[in-house]
C-alpha atoms as a PDB file:
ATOM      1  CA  UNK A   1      54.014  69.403  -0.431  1.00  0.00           C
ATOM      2  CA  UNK A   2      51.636  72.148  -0.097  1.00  0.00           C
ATOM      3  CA  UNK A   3      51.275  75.663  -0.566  1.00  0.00           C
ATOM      4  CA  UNK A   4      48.544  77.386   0.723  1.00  0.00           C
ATOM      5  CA  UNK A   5      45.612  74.618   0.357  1.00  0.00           C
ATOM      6  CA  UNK A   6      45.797  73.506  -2.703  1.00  0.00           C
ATOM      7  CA  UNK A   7      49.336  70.934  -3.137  1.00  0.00           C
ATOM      8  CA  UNK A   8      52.202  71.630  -4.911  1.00  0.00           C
ATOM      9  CA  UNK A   9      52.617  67.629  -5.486  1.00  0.00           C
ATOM     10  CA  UNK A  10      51.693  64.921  -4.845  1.00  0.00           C
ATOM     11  CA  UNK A  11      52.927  61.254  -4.992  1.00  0.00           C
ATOM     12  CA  UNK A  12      50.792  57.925  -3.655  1.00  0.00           C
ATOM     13  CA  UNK A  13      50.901  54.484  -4.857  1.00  0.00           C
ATOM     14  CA  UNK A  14      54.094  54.655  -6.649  1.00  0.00           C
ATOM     15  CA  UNK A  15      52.696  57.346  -9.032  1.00  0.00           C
ATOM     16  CA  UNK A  16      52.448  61.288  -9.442  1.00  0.00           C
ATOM     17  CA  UNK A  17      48.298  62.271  -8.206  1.00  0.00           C
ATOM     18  CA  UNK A  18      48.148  66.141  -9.568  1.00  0.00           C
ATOM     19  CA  UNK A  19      44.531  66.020 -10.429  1.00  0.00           C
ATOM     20  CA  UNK A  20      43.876  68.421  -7.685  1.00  0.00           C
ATOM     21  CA  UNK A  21      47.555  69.931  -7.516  1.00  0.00           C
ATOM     22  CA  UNK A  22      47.674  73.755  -7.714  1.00  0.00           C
ATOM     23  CA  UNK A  23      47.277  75.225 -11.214  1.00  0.00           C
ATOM     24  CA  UNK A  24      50.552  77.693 -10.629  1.00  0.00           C
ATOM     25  CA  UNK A  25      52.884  74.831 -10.045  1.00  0.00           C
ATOM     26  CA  UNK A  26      51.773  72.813 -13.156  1.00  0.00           C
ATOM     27  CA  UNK A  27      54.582  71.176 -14.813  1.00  0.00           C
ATOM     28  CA  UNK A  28      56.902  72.686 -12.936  1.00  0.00           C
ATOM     29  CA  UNK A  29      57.409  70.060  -9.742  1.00  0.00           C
ATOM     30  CA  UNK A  30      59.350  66.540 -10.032  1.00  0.00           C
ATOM     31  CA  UNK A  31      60.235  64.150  -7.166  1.00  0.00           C
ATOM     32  CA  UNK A  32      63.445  62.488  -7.421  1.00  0.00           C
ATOM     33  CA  UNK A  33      61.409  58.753  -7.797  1.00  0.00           C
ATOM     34  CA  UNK A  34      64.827  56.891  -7.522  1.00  0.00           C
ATOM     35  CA  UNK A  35      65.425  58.263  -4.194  1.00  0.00           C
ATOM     36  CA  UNK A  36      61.741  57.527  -2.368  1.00  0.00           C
ATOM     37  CA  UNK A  37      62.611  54.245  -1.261  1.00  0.00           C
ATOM     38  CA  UNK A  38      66.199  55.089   0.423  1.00  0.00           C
ATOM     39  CA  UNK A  39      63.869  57.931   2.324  1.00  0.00           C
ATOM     40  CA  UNK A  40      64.577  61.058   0.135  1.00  0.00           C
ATOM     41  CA  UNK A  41      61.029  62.371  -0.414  1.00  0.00           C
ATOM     42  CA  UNK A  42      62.748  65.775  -1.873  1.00  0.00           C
ATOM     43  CA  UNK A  43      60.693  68.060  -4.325  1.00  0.00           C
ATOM     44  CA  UNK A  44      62.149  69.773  -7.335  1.00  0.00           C
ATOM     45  CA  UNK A  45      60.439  73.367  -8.276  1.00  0.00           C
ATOM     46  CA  UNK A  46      62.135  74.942 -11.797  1.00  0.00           C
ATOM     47  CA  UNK A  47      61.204  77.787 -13.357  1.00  0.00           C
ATOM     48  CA  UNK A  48      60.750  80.019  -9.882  1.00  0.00           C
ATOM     49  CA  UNK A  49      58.851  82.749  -9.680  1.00  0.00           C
ATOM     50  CA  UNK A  50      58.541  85.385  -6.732  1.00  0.00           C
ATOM     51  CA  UNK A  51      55.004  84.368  -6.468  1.00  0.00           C
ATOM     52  CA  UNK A  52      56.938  81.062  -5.092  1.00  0.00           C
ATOM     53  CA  UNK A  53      58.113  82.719  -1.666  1.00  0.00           C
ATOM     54  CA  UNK A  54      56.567  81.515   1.130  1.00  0.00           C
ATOM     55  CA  UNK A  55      56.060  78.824   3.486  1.00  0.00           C
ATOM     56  CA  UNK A  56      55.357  75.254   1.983  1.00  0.00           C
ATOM     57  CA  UNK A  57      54.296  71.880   4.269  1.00  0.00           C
ATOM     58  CA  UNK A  58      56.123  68.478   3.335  1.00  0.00           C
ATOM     59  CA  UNK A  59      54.061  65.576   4.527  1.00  0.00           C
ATOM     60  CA  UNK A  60      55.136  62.120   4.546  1.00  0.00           C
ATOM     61  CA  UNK A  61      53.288  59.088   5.176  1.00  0.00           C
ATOM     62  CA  UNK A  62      55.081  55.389   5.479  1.00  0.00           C
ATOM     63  CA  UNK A  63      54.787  52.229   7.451  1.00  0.00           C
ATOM     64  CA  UNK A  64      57.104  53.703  10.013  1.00  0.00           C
ATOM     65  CA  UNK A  65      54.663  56.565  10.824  1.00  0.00           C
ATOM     66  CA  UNK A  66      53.743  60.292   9.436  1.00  0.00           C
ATOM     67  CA  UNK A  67      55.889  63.034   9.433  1.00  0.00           C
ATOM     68  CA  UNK A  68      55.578  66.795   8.796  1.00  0.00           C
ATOM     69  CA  UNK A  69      57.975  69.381   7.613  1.00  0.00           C
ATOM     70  CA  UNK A  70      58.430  72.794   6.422  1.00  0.00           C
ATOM     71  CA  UNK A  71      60.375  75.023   4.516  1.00  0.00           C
ATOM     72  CA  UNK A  72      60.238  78.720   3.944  1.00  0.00           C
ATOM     73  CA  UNK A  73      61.542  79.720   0.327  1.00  0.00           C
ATOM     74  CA  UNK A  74      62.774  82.851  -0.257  1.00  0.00           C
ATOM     75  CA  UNK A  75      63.546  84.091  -3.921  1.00  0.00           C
ATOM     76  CA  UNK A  76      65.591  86.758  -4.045  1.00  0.00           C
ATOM     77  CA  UNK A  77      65.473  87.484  -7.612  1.00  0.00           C
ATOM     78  CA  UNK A  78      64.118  86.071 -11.091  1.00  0.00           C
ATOM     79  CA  UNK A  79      66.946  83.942 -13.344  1.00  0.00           C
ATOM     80  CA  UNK A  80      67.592  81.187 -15.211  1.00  0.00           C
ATOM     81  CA  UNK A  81      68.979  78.985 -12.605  1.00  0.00           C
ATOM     82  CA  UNK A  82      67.487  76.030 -10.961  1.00  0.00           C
ATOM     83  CA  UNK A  83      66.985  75.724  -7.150  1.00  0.00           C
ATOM     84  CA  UNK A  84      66.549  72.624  -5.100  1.00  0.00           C
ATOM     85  CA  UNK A  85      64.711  72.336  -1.935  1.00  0.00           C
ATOM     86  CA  UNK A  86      65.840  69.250  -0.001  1.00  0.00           C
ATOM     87  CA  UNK A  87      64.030  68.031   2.980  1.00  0.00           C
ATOM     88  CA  UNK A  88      65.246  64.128   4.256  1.00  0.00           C
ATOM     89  CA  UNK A  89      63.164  63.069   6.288  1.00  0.00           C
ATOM     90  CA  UNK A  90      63.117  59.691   7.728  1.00  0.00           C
END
């Protein structure tokens, strides 16, 4: 998933790549890695910020093709509460 041009995350081979992953998501993204193989490529983001809002690209790339999504986040307001951005695609 990317923001901008730099990604948010990034998963091949059966393993996180965030060498080149965008320094203001650092340690803040998680896939749910139980869920890849039934199709559920979802991302978790925690600790939003407002910076956060905005358009983000999910691209997915299987045997069964490439797919592209996106999402527009909106954050209404800092808190302490986690929000999950789910986007199945199969």
């Amino acid at each position: 998933m990317t923001a901008g041009d730099r990604p948010v995350h990034s998963y091949s081979e059966s393993q996180d790549q965030l060498a080149d992953q965008n320094q203001n998501y650092r340690g803040r993204t998680s896939l749910f890695k139980d869920q890849i193989s039934r199709g559920n490529a979802s991302l978790q983001l925690r600790e939003v910020k407002v910076q956060d809002e905005g358009r983000y690209r999910c691209y997915t790339s299987t045997m069964r093709g490439n797919q592209e999504a996106f999402v527009e986040l909106r954050v209404i307001g800092e808190t302490n509460t986690q929000m999950k951005c789910n986007s199945n695609l199969k």
